[in-house]
N, C-alpha and C. Protein backbone atom coordinates (compact mmCIF):
# COMPACT_ATOMS: atom_id res chain seq x y z
N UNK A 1 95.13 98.88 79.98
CA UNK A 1 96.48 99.16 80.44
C UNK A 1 97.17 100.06 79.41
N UNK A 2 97.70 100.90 79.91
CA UNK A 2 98.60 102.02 79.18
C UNK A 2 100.00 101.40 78.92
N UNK A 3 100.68 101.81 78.27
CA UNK A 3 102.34 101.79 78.05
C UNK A 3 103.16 103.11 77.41
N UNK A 4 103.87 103.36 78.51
CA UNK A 4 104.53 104.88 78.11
C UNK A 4 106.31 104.43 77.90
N UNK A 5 106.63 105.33 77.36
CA UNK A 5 108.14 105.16 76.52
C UNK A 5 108.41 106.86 77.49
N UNK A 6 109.87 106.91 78.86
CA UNK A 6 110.37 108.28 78.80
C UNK A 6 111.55 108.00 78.08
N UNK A 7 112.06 109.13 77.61
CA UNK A 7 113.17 109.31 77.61
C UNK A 7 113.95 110.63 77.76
N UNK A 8 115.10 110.30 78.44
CA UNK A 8 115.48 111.32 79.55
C UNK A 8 117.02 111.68 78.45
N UNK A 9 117.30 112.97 78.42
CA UNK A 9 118.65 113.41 77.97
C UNK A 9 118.76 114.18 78.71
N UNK A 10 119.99 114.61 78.54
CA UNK A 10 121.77 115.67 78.72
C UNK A 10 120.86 117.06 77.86
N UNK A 11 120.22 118.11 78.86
CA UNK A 11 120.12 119.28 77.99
C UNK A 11 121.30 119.62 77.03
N UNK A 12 121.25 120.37 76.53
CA UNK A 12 121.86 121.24 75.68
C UNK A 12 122.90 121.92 76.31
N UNK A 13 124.25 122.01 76.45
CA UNK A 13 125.26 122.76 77.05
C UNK A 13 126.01 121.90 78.22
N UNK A 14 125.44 121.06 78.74
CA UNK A 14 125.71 119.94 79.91
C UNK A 14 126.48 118.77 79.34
N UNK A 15 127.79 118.73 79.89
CA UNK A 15 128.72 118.09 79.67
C UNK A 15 128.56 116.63 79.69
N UNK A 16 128.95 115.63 79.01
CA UNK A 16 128.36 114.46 78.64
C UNK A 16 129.96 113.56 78.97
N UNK A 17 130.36 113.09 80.05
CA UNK A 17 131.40 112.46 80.03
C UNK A 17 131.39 110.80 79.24
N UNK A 18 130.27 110.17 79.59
CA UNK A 18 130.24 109.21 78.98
C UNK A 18 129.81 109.25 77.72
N UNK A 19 129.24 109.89 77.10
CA UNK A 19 129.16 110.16 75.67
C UNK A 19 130.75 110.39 75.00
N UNK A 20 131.46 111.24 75.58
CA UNK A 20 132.40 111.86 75.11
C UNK A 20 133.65 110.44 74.67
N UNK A 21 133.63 109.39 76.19
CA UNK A 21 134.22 108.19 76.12
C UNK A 21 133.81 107.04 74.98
N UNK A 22 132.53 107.19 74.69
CA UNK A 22 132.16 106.66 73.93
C UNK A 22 132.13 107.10 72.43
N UNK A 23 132.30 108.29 72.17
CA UNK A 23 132.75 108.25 70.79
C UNK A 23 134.00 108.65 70.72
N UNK A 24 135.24 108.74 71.74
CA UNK A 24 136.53 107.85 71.70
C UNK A 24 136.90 107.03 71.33
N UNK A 25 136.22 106.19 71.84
CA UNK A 25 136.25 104.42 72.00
C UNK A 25 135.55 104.10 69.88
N UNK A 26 134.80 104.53 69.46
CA UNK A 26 134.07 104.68 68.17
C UNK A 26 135.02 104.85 66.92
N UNK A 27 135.73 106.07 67.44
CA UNK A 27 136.64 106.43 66.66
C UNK A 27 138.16 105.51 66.65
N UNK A 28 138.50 105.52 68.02
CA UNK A 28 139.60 104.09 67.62
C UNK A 28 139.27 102.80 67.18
N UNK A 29 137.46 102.69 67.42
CA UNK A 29 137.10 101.54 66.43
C UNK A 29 137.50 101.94 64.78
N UNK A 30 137.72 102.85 64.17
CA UNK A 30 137.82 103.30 63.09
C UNK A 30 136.01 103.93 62.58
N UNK A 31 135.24 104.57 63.32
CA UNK A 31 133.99 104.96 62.90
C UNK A 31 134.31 106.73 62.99
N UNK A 32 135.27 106.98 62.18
CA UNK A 32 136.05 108.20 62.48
C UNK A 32 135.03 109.33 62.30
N UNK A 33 133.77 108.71 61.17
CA UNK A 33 132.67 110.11 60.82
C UNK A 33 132.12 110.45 62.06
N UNK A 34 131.91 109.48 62.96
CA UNK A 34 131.27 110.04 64.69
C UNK A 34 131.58 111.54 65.24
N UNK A 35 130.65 112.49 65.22
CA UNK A 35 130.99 114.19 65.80
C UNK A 35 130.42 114.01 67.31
N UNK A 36 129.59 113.38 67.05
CA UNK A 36 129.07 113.07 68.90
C UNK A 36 128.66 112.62 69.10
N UNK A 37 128.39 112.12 70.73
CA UNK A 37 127.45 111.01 70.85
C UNK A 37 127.03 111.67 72.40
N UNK A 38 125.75 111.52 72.90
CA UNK A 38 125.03 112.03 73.90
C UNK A 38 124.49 110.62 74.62
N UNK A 39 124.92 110.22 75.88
CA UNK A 39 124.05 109.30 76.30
C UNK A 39 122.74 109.59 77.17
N UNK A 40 122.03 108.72 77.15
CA UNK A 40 120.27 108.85 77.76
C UNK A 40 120.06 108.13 78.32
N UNK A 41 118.56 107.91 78.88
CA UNK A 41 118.24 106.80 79.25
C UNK A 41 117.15 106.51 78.62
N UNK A 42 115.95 105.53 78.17
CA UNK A 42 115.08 105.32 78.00
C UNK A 42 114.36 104.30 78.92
N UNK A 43 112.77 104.61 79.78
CA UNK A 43 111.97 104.00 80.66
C UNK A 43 110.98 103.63 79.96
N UNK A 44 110.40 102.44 80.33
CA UNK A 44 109.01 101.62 80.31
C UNK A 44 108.52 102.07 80.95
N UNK A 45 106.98 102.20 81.22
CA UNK A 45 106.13 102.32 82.03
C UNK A 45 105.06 101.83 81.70
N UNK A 46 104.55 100.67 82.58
CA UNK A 46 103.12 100.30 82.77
C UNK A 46 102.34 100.87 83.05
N UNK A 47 100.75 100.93 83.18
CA UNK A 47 99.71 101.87 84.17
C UNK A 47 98.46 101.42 83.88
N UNK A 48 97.89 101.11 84.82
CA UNK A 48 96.55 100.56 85.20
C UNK A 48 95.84 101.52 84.55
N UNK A 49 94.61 101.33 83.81
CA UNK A 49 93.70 102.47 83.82
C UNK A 49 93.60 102.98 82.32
N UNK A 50 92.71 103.62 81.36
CA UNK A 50 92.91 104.44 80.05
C UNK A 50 92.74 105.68 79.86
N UNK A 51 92.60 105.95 80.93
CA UNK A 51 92.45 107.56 80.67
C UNK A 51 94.22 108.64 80.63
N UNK A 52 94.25 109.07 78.73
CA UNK A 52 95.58 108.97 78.22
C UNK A 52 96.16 110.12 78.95
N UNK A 53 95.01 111.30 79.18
CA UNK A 53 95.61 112.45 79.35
C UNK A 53 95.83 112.38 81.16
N UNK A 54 95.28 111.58 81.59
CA UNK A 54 95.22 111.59 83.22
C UNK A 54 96.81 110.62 83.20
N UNK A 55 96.75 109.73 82.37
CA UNK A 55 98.40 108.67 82.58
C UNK A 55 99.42 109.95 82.12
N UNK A 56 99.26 110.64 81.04
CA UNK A 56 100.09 111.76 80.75
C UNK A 56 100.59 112.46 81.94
N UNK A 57 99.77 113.46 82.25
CA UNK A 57 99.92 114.23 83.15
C UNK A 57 100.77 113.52 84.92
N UNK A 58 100.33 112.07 85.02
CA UNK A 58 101.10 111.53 85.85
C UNK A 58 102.61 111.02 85.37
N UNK A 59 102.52 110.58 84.76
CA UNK A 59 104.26 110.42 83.92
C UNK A 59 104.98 111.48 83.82
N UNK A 60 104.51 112.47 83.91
CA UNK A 60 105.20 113.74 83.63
C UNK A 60 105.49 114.38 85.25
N UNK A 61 104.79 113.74 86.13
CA UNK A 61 104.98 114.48 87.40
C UNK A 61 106.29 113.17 88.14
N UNK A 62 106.00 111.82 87.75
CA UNK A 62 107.16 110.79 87.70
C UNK A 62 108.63 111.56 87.18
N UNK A 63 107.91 111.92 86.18
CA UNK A 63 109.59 112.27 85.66
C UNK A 63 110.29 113.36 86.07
N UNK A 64 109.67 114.76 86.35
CA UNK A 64 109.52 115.56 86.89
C UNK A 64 110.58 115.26 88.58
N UNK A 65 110.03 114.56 89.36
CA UNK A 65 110.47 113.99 90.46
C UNK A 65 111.15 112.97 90.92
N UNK A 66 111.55 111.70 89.90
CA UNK A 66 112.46 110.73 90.38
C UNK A 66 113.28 110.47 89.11
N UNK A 67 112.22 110.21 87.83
CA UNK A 67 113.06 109.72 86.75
C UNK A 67 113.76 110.47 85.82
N UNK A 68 113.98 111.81 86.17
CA UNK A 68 115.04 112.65 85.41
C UNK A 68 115.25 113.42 86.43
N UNK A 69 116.29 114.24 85.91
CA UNK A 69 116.82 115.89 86.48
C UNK A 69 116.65 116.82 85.94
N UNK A 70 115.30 117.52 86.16
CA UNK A 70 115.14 118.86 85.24
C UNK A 70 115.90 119.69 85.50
N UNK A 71 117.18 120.14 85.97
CA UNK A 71 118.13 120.68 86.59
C UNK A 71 119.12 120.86 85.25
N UNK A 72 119.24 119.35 84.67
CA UNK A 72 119.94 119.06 84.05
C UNK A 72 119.62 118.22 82.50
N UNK A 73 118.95 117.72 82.65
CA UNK A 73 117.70 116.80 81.89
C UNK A 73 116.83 117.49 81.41
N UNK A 74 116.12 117.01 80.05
CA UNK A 74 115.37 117.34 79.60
C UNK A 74 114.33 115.61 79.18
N UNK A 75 113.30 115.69 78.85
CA UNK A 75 112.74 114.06 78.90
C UNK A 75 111.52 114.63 78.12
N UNK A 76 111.38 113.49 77.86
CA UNK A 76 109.65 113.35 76.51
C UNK A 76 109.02 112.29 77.08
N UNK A 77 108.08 112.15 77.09
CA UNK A 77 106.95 110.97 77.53
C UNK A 77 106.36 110.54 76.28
N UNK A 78 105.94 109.42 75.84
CA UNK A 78 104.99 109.31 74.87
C UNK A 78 104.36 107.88 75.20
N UNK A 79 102.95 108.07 74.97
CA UNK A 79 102.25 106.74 75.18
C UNK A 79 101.95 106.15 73.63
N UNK A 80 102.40 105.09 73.98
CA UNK A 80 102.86 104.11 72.92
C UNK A 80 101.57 103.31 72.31
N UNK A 81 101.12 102.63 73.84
CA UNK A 81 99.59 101.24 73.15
C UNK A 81 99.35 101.34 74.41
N UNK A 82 97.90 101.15 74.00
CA UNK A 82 96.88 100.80 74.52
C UNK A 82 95.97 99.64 74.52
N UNK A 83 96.15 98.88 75.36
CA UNK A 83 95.46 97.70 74.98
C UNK A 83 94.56 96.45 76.41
């Protein structure tokens, strides 16, 4: 069994409303050094099977199509363990 880690961000230039609220909220905590904050998501993924570059190449077509917005998104895959 495989285990993959995505994680999906806010390209570069794409407006981050909840980031923006959140290091608001940071700074009236008094964490005044905060310049930004970007929120993400990070996914688990299970997968039957060991073949790394065949689970690769499918995680990437997952993400590609449901679990991000390449529109807007940018995302990394990495397989974690194997075991």
């Amino acid at each position: 069994m495989l285990k993959a880690n995505i994680y999906v961000t806010l390209k570069d230039g794409v407006l981050d409303p909840q980031g923006e609220a959140v290091k608001k909220s940071l700074k009236v905590l008094d964490y005044g050094q905060v310049n930004q904050v970007r929120i993400g998501k990070f996914i688990e993924v299970w997968l039957e099977g060991k073949d790394q570059a065949a689970a690769l190449k499918e995680l990437e077509e997952m993400s590609d199509k449901l679990l991000a917005n390449p529109v807007i998104e940018d995302y990394r895959v990495e397989i974690v363990e194997v075991y």
